[in-house]
N, C-alpha and C. Protein backbone atom coordinates (compact mmCIF):
# COMPACT_ATOMS: atom_id res chain seq x y z
N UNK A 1 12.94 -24.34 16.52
CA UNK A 1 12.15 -25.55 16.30
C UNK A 1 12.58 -26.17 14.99
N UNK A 2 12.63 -27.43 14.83
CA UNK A 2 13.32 -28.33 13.98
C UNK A 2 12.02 -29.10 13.19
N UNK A 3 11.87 -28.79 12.24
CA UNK A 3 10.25 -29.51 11.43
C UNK A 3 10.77 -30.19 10.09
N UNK A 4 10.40 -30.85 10.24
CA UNK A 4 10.48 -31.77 8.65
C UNK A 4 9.23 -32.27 7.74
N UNK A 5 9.33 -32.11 6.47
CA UNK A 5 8.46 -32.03 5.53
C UNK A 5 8.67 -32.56 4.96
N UNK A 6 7.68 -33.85 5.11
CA UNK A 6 7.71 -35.35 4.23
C UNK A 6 6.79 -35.16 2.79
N UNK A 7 7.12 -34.97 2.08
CA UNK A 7 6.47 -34.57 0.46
C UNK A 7 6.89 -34.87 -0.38
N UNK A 8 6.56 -36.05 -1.20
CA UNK A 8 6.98 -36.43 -2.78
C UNK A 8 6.90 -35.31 -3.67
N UNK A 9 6.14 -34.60 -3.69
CA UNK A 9 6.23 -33.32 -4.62
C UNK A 9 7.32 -32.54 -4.56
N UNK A 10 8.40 -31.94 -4.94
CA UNK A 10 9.30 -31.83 -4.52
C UNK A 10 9.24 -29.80 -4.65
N UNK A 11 8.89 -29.81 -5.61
CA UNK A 11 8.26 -28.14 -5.55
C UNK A 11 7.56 -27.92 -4.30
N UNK A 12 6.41 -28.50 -4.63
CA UNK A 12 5.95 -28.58 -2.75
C UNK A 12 6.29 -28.25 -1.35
N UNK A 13 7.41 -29.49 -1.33
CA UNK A 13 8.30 -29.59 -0.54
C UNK A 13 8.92 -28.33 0.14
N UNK A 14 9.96 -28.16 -0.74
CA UNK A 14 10.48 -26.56 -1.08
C UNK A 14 10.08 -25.58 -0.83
N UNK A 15 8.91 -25.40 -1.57
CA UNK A 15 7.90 -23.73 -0.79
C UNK A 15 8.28 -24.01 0.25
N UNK A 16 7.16 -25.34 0.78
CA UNK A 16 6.95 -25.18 2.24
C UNK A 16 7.88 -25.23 3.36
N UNK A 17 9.13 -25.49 3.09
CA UNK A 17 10.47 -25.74 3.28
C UNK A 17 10.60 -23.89 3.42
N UNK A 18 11.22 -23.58 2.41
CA UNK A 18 11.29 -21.50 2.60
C UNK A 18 10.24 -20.88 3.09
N UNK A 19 9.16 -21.52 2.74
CA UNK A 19 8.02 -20.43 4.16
C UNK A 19 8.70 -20.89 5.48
N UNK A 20 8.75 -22.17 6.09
CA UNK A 20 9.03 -22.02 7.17
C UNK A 20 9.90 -21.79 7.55
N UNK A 21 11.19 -21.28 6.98
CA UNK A 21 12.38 -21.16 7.04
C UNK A 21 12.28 -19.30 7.10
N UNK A 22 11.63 -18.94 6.67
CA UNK A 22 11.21 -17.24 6.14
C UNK A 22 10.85 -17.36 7.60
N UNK A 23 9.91 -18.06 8.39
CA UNK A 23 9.68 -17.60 9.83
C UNK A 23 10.40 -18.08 10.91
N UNK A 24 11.49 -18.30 10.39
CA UNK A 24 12.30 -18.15 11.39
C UNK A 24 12.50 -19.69 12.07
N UNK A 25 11.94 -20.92 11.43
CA UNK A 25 12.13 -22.42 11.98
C UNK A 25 13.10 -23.01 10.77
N UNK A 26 13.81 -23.93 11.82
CA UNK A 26 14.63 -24.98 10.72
C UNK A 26 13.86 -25.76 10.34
N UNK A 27 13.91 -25.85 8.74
CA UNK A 27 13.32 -26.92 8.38
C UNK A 27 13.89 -27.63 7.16
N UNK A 28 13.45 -29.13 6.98
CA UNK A 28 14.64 -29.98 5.87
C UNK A 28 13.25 -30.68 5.28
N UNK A 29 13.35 -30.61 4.09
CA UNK A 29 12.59 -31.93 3.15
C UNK A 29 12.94 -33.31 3.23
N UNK A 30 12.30 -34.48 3.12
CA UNK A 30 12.37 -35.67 2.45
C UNK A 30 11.63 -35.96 1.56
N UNK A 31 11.76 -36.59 0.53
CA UNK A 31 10.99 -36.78 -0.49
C UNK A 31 10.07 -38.03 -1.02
N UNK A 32 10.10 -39.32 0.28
CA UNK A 32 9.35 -40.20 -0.13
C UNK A 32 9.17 -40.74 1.72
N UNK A 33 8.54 -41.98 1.53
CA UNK A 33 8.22 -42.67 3.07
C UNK A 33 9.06 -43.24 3.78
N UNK A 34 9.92 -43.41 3.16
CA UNK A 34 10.98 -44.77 3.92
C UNK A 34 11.92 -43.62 4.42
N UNK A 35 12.28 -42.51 3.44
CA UNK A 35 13.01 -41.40 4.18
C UNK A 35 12.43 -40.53 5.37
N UNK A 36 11.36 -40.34 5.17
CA UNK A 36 10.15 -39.78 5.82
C UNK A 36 10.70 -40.18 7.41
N UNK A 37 10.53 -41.91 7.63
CA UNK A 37 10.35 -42.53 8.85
C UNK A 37 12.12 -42.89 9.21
N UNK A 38 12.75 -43.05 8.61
CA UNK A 38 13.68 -43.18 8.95
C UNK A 38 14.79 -41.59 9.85
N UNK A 39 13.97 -40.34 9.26
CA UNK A 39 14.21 -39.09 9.59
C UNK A 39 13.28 -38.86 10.64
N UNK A 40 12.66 -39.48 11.10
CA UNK A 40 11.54 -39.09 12.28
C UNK A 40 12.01 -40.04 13.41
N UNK A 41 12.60 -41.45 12.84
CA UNK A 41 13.48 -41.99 13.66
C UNK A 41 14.81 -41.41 14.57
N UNK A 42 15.21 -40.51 13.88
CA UNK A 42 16.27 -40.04 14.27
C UNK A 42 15.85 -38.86 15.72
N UNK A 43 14.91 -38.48 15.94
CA UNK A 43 13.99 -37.98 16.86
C UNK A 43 14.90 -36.14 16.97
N UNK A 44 15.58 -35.94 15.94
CA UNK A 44 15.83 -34.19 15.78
C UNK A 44 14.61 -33.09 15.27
N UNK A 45 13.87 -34.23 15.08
CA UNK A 45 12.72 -33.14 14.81
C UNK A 45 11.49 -32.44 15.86
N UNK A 46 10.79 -31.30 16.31
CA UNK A 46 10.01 -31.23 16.98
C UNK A 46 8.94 -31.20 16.37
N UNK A 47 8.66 -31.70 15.01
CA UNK A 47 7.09 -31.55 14.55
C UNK A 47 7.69 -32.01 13.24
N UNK A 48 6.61 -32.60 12.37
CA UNK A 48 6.66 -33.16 10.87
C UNK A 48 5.40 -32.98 10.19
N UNK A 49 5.36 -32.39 9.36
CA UNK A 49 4.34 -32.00 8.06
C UNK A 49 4.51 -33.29 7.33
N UNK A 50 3.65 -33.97 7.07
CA UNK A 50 3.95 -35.34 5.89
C UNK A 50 1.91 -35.08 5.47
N UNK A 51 2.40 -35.80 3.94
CA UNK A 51 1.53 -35.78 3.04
C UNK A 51 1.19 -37.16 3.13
N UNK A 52 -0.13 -37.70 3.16
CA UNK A 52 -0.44 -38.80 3.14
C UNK A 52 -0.32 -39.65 2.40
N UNK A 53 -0.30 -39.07 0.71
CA UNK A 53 0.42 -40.74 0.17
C UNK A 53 1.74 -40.39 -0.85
N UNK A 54 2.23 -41.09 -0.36
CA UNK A 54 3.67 -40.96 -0.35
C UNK A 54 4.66 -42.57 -1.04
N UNK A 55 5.22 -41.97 -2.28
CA UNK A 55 5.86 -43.40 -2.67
C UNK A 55 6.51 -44.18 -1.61
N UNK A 56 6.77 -45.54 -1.57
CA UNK A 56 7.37 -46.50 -1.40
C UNK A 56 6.67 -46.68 0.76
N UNK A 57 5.92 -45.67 1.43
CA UNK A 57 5.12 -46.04 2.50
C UNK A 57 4.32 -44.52 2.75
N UNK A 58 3.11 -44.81 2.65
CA UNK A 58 2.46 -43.59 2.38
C UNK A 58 2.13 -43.51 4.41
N UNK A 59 1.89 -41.97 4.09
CA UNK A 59 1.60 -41.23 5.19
C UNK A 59 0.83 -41.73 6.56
N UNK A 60 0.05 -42.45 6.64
CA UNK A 60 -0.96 -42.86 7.77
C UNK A 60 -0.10 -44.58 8.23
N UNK A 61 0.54 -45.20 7.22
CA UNK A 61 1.59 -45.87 7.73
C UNK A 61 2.97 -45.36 8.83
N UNK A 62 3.61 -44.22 7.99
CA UNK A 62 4.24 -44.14 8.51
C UNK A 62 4.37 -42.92 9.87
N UNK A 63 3.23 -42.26 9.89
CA UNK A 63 2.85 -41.58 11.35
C UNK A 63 1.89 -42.91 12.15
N UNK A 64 1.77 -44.17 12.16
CA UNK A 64 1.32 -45.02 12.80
C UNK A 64 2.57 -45.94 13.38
N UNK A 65 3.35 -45.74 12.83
CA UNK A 65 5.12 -46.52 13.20
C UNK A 65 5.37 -45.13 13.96
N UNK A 66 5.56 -43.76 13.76
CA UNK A 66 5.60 -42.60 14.66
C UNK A 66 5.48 -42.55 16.10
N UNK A 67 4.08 -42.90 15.79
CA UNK A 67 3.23 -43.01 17.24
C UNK A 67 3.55 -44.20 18.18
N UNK A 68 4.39 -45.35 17.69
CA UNK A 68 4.99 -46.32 18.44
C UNK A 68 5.95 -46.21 19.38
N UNK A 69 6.56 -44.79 18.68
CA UNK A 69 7.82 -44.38 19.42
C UNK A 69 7.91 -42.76 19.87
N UNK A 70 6.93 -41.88 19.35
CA UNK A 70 7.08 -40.84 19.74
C UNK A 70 5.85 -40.02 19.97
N UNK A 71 5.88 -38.81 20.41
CA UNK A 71 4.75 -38.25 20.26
C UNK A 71 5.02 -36.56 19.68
N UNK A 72 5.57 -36.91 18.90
CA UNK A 72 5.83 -35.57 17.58
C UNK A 72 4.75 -34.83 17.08
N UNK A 73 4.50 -33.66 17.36
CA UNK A 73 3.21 -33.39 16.54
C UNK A 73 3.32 -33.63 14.80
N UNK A 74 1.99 -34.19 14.50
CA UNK A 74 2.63 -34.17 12.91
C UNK A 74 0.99 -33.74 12.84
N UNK A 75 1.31 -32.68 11.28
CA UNK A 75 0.33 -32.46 10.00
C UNK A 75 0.40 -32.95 9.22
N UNK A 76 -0.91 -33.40 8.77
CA UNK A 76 -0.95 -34.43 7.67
C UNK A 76 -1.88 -32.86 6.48
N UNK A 77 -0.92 -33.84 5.53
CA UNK A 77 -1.27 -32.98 4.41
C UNK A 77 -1.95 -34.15 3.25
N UNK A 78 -3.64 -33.84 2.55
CA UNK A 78 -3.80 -34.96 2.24
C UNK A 78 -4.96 -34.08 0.73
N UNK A 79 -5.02 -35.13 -0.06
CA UNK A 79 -5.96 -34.52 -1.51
C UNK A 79 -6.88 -35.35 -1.30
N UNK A 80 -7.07 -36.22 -0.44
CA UNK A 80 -8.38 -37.42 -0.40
C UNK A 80 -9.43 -36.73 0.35
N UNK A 81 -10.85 -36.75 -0.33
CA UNK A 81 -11.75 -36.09 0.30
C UNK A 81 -12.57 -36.84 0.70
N UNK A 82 -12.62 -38.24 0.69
CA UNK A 82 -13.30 -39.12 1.70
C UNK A 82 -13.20 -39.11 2.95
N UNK A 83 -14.42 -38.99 3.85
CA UNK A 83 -14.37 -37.71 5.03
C UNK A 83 -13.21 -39.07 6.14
N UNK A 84 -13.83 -40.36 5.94
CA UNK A 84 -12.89 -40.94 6.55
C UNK A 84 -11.38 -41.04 6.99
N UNK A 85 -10.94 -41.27 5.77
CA UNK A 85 -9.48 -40.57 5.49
C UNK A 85 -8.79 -39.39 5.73
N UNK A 86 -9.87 -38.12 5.56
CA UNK A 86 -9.00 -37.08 6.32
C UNK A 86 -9.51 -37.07 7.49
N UNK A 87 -10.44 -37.49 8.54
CA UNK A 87 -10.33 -37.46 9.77
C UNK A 87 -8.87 -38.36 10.34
């Protein structure tokens, strides 16, 4: 399985990049939105971890351009505790 991990944090990124890599899935970082969607464009991935806000097109943008064209599972990873937002 092929997963990508959309995360400006770049430490972040990384862990979560070698954990999933430790179990045995390929997985690649991007580090902002425009890379984010442009790598989800490319449709090699079977699932995407992205963090919701994200320089230059944050997260709920760019899994809403996602959903135009695919149906990828994605996790959203988010610090906003307004119940709205993380539903």
């Amino acid at each position: 399985m092929n997963i990508l991990v959309v995360e400006d944090e770049r430490n972040l990124a990384d862990a979560i990049v070698r954990i999933l890599s430790d179990a045995d899935y390929n997985a690649e970082a991007v580090y902002d939105g425009k890379s984010g969607l442009t790598a989800c464009e490319s449709g090699l991935y079977d699932a995407v971890i992205m963090d919701g806000m994200l320089p230059g097109m944050d997260g709920i943008e760019i899994c809403t351009r996602i959903r135009e064209e695919s149906g990828v599972p994605i996790i959203m990873l988010t610090a906003r505790t307004d119940t709205a937002d993380v539903v």
